[in-house]
N, C-alpha and C. Protein backbone atom coordinates (compact mmCIF):
# COMPACT_ATOMS: atom_id res chain seq x y z
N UNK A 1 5.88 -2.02 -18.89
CA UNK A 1 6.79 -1.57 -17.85
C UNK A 1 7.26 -2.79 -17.07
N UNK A 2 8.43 -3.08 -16.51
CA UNK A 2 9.28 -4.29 -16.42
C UNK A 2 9.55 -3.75 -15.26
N UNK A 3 9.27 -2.92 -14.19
CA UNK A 3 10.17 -2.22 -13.08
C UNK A 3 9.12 -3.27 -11.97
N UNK A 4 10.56 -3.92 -11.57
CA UNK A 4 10.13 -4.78 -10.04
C UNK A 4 9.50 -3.88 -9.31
N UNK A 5 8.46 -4.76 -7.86
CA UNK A 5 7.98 -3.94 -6.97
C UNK A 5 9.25 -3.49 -6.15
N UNK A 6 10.48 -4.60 -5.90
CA UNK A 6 11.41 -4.60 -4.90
C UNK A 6 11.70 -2.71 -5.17
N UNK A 7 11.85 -2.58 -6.58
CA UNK A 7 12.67 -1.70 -6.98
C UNK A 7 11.54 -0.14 -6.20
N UNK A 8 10.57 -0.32 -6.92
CA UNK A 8 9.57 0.55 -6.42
C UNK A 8 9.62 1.15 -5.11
N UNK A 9 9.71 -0.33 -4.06
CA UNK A 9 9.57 -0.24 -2.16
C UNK A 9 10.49 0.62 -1.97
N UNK A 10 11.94 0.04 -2.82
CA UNK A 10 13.18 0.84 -2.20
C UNK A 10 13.31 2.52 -2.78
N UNK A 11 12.79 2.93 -3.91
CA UNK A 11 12.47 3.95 -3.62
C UNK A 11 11.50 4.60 -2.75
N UNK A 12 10.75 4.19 -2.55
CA UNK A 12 9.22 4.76 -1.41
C UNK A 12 10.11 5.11 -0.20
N UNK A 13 11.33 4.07 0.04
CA UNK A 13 11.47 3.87 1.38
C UNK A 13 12.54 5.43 1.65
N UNK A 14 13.16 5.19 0.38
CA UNK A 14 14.39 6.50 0.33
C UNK A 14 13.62 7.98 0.03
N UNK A 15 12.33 8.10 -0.09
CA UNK A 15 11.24 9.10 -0.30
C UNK A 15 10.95 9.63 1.26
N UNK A 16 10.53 8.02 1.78
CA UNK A 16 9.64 8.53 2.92
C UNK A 16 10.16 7.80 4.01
N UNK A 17 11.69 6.86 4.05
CA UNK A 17 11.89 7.11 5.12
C UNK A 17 10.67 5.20 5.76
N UNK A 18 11.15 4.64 6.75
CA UNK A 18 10.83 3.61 7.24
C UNK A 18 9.11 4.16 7.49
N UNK A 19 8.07 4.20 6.73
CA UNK A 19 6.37 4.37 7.52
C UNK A 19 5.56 3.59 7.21
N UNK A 20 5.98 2.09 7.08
CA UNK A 20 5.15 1.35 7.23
C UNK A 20 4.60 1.16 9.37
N UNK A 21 3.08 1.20 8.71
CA UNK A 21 2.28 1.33 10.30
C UNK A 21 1.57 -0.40 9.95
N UNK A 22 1.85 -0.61 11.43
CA UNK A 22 1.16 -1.95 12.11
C UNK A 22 0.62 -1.89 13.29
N UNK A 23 -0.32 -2.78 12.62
CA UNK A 23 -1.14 -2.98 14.52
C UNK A 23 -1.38 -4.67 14.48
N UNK A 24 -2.05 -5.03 15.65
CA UNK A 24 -2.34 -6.23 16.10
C UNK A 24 -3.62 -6.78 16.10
N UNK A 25 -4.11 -7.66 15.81
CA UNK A 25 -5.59 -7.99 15.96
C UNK A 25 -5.92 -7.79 17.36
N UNK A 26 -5.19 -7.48 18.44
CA UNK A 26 -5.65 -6.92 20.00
C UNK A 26 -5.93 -5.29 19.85
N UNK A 27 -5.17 -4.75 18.63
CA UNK A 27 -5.43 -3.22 19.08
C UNK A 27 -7.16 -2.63 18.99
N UNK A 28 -7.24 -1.59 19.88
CA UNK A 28 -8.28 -1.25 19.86
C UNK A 28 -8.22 -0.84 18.38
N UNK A 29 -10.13 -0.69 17.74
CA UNK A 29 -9.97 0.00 16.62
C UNK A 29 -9.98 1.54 16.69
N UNK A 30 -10.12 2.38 18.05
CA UNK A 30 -10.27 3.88 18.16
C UNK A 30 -8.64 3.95 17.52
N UNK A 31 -7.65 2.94 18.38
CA UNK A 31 -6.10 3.31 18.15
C UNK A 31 -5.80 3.80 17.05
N UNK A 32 -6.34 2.32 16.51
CA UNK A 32 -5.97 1.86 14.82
C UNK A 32 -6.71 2.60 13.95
N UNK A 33 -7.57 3.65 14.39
CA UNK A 33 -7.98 5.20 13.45
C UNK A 33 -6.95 6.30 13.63
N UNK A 34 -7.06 6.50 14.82
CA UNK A 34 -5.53 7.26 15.27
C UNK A 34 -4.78 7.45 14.45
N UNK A 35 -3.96 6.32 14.57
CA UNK A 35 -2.76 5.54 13.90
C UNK A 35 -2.55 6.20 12.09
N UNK A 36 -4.02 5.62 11.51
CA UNK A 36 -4.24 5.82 9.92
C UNK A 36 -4.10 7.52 10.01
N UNK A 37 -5.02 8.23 10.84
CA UNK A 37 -5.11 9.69 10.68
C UNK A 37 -4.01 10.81 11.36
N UNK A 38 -3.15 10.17 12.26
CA UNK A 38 -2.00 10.65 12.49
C UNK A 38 -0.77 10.47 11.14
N UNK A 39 -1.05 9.34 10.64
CA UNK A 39 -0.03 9.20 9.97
C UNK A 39 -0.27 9.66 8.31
N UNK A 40 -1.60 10.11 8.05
CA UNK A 40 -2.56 10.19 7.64
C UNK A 40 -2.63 9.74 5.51
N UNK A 41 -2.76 8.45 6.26
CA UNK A 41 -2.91 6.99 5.28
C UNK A 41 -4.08 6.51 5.51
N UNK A 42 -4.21 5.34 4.46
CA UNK A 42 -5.70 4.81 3.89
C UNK A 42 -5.93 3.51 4.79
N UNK A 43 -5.10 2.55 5.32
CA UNK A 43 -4.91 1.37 5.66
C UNK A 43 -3.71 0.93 6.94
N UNK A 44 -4.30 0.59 7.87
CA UNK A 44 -2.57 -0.24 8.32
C UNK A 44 -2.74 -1.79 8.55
N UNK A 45 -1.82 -2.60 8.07
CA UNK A 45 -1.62 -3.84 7.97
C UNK A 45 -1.67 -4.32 9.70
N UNK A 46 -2.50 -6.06 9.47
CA UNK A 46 -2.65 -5.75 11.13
C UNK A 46 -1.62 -6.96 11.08
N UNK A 47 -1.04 -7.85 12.17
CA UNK A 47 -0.36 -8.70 12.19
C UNK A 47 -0.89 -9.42 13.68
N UNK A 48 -0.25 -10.86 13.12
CA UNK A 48 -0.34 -11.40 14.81
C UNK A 48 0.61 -12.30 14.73
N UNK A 49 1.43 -12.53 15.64
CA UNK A 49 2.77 -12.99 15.89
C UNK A 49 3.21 -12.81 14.97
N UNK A 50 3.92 -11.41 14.81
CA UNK A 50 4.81 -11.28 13.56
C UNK A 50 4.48 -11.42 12.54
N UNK A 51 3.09 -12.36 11.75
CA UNK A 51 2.68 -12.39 10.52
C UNK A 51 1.46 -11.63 9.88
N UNK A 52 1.28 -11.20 8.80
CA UNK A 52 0.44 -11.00 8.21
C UNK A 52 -0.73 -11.43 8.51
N UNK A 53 -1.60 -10.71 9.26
CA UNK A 53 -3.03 -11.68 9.31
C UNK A 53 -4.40 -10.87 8.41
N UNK A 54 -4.04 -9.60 8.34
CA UNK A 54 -5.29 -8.84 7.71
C UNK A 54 -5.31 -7.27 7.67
N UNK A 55 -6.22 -6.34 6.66
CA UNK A 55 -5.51 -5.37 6.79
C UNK A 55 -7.00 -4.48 7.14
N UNK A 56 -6.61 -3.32 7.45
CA UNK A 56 -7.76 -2.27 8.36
C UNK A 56 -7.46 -0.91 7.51
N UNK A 57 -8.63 -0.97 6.53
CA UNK A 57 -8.75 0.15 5.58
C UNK A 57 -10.11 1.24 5.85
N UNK A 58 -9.67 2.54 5.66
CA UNK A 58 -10.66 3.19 6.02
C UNK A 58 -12.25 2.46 5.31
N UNK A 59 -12.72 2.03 4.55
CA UNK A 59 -13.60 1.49 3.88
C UNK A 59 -14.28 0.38 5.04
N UNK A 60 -13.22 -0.45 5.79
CA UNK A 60 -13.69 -1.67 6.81
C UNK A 60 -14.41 -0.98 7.89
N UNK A 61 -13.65 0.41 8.20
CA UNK A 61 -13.93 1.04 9.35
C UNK A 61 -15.54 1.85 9.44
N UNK A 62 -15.55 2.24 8.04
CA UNK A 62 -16.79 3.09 7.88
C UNK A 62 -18.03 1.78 7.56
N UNK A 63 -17.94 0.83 7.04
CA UNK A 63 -18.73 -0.39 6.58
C UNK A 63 -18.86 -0.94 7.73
N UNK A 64 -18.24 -1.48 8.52
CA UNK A 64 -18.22 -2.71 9.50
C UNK A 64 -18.25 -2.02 10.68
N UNK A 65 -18.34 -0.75 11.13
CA UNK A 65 -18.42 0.01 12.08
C UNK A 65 -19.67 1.13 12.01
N UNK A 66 -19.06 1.84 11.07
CA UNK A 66 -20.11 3.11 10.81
C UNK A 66 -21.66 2.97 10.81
N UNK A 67 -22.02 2.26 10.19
CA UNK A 67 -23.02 1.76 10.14
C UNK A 67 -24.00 0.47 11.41
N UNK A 68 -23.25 0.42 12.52
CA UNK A 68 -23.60 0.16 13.35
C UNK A 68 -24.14 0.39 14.28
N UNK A 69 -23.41 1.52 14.54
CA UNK A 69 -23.80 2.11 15.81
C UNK A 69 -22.71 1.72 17.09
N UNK A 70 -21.39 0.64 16.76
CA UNK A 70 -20.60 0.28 18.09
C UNK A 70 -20.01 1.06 18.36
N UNK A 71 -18.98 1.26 19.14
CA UNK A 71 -18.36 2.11 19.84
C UNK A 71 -16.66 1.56 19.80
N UNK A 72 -15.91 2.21 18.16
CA UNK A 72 -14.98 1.68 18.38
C UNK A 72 -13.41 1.50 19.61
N UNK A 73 -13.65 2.12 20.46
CA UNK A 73 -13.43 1.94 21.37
C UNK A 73 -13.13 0.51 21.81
N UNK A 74 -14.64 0.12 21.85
CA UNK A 74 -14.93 -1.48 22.64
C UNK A 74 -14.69 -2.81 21.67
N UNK A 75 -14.30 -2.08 20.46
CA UNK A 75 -14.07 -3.20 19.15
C UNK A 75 -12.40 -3.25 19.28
N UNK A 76 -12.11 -4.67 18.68
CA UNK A 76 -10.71 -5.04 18.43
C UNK A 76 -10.59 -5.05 17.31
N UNK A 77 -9.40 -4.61 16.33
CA UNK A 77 -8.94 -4.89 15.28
C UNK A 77 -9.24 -5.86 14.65
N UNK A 78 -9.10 -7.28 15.59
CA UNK A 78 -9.56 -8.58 14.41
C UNK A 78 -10.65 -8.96 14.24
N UNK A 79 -11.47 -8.06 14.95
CA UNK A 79 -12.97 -8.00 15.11
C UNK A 79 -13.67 -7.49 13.55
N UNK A 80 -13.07 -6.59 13.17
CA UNK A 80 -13.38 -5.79 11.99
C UNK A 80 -12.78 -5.71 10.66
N UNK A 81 -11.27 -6.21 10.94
CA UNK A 81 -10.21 -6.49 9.60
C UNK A 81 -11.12 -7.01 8.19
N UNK A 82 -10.18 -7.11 7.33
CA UNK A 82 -10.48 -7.62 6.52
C UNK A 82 -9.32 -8.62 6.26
N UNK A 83 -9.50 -10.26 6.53
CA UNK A 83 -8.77 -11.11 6.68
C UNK A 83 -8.56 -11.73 5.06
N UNK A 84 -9.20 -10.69 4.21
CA UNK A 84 -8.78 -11.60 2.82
C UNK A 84 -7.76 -11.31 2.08
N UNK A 85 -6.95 -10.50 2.86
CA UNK A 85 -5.49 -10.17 1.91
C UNK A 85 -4.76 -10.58 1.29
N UNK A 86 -4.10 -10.73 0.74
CA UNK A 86 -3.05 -11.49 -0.14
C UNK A 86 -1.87 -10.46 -0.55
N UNK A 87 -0.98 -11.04 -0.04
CA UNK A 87 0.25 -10.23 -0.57
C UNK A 87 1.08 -10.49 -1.68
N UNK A 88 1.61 -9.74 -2.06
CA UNK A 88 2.50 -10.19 -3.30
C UNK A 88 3.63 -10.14 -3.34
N UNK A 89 4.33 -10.86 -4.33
CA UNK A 89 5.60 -10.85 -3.89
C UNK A 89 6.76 -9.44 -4.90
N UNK A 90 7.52 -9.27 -4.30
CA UNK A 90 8.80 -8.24 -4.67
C UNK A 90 9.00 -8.19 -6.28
N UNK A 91 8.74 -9.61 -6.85
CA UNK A 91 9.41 -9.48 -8.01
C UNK A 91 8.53 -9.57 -9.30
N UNK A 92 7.44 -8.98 -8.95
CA UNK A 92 6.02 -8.95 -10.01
C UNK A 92 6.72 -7.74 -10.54
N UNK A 93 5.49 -6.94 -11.56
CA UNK A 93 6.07 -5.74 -12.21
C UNK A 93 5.29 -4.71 -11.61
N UNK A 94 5.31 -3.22 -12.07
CA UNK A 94 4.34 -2.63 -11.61
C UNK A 94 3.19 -2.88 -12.25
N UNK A 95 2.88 -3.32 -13.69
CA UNK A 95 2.16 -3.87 -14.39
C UNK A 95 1.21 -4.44 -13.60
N UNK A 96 1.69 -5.74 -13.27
CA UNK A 96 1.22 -6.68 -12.76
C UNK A 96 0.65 -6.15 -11.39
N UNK A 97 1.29 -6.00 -10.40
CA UNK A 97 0.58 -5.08 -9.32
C UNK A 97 -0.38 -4.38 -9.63
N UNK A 98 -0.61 -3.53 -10.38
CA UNK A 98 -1.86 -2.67 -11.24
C UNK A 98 -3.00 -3.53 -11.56
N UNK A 99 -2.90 -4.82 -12.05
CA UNK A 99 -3.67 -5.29 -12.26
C UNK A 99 -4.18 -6.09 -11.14
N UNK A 100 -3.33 -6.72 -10.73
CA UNK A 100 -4.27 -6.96 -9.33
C UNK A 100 -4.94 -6.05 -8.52
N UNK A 101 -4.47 -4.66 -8.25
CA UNK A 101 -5.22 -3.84 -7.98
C UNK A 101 -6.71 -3.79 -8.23
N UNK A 102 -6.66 -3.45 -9.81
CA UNK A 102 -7.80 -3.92 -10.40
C UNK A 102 -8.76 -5.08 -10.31
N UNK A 103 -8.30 -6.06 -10.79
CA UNK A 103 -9.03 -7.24 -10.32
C UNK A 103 -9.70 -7.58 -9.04
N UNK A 104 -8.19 -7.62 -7.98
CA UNK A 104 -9.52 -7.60 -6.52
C UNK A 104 -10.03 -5.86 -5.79
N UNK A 105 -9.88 -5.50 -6.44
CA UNK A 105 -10.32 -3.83 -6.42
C UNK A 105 -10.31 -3.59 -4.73
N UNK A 106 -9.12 -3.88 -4.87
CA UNK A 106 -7.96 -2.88 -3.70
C UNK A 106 -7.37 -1.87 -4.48
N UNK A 107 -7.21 -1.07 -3.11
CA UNK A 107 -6.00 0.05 -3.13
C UNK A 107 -4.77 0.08 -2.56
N UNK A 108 -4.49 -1.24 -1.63
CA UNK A 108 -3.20 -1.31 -0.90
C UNK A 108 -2.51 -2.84 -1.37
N UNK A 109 -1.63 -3.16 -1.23
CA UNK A 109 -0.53 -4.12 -1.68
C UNK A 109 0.01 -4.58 -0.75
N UNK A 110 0.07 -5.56 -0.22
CA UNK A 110 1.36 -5.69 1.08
C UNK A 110 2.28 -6.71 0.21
N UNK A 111 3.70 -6.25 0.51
CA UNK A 111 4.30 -6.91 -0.48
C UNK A 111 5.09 -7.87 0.89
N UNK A 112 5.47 -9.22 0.00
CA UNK A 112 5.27 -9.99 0.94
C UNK A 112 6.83 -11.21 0.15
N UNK A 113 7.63 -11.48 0.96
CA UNK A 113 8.11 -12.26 0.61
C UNK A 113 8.79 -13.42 2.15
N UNK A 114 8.90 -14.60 1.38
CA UNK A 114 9.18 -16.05 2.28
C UNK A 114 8.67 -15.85 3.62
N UNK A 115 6.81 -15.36 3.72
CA UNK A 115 6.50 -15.05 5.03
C UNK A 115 6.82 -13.93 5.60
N UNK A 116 7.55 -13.14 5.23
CA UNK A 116 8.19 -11.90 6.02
C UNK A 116 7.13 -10.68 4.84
N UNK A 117 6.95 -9.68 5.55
CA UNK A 117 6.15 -8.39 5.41
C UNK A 117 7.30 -7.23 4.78
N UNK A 118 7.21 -7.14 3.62
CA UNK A 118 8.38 -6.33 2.99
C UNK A 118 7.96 -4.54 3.00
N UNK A 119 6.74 -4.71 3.17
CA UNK A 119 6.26 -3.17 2.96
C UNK A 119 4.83 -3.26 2.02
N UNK A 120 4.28 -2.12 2.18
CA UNK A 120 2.88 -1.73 1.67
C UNK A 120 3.11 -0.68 0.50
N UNK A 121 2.31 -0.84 -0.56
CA UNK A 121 2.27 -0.11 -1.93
C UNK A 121 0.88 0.16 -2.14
N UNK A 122 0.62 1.12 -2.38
CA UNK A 122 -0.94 1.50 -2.94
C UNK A 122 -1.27 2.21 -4.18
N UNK A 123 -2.24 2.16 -5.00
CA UNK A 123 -2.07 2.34 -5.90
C UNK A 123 -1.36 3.48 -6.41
N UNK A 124 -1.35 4.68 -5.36
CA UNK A 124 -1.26 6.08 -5.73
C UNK A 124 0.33 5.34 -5.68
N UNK A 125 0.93 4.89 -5.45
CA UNK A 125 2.48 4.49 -5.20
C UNK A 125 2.76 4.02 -6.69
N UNK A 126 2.24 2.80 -7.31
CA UNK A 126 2.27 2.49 -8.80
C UNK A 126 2.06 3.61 -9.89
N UNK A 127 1.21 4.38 -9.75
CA UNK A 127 0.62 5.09 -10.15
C UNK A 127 1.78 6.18 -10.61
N UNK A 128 1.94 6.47 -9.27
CA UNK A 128 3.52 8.02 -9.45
C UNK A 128 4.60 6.90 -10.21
N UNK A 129 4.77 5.76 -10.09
CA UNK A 129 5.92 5.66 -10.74
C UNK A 129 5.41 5.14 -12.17
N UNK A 130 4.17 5.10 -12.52
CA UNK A 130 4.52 4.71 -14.05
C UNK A 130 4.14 5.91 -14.59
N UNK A 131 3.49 7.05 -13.85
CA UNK A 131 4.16 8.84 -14.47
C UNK A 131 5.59 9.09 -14.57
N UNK A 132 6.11 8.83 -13.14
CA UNK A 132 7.88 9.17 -13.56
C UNK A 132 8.52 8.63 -14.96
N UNK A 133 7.69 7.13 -14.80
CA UNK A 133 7.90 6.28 -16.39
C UNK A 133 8.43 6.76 -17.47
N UNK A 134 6.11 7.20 -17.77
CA UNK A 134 6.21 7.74 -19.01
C UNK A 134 7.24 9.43 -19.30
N UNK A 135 7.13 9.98 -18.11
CA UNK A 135 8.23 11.41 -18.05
C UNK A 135 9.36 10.73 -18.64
N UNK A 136 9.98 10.07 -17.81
CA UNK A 136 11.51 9.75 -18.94
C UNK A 136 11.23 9.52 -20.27
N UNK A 137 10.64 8.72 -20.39
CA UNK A 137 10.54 8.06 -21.85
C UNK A 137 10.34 9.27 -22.78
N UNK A 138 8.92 10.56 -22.43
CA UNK A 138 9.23 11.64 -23.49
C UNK A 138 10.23 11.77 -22.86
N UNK A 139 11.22 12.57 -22.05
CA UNK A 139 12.41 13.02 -22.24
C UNK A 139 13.62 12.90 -23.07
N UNK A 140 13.57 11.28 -22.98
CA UNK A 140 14.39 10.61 -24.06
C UNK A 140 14.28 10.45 -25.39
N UNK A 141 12.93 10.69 -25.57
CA UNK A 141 12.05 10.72 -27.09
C UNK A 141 12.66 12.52 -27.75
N UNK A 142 12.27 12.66 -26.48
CA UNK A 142 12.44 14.68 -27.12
C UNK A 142 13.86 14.59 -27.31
N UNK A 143 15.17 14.13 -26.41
CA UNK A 143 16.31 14.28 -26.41
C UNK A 143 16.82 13.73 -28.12
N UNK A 144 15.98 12.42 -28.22
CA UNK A 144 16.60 11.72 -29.40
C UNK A 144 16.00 12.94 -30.34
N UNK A 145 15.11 13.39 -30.78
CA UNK A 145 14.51 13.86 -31.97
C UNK A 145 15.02 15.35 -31.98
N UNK A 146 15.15 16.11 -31.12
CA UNK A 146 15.90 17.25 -30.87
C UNK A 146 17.30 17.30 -30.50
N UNK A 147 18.05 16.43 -29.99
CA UNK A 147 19.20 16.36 -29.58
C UNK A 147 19.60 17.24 -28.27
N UNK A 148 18.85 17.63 -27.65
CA UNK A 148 18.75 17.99 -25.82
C UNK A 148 18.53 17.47 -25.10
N UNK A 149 18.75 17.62 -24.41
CA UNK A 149 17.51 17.34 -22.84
C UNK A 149 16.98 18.45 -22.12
N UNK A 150 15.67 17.75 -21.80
CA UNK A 150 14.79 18.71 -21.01
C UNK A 150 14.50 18.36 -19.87
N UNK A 151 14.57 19.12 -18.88
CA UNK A 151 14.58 18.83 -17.22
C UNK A 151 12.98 18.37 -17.35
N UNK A 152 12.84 16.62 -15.95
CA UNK A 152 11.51 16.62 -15.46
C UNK A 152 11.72 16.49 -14.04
């Protein structure tokens, strides 16, 4: 599969509309649960001055919190992040995104180009589009060998 992420984002975006969520390494972390369960997503990317600094996945929250005993309340975002992110850039494939998935066994993507924050992809996002994929492809398979088409 050869389909850019760019291509991917800009559908997500015409799906769902501008919902990428950010917070700050100042936000409280009660907010920045809020935030995930209002909007009700896995992760929100945190930033500080405008850049990418780390991202806050339900997994950080239940690990680096849950098991404590603190009171997220009294915790800050950059207190608890996970500062090892890496973003990728627009013009990988979904392929390739998949596999990094895999490899650093994440579920979120921040796609990332010349410093600027292009949007977030997660796997379930790759995922639906290399189903839509394979859907065309039989469609086109059935169309060639039968000479129809069949609605997907």
């Amino acid at each position: 599969m050869e389909t850019l992420l760019k291509y991917v984002l800009a559908e997500k975006a015409e799906r769902l509309g501008d919902n990428l969520r950010t917070v700050t390494v100042d936000t409280p972390v009660a907010e920045a649960i809020s935030t995930m369960c209002e909007a009700n997503i896995g992760c929100v990317l945190v930033t500080e001055q405008g850049r990418l600094a780390g991202i806050l996945a339900e997994r950080d929250v239940m690990c680096r919190i849950g098991n404590t005993g603190k009171n997220p309340t009294d915790l800050k975002v950059g207190e608890v992040m996970n500062t090892k992110v890496l973003g990728v850039s627009p013009s990988i494939t979904v392929e390739e995104a998949l596999v990094q998935c895999t490899d650093r066994r994440v579920r979120h993507l921040p796609v990332v180009e010349d410093n600027k924050l292009l949007g977030l992809l997660s796997i379930g996002d790759l995922v639906r589009y290399v189903v839509k994929d394979k859907e065309r492809t039989i469609a086109d398979l059935v169309d060639y060998m039968f000479g129809h088409q069949i609605e997907i």
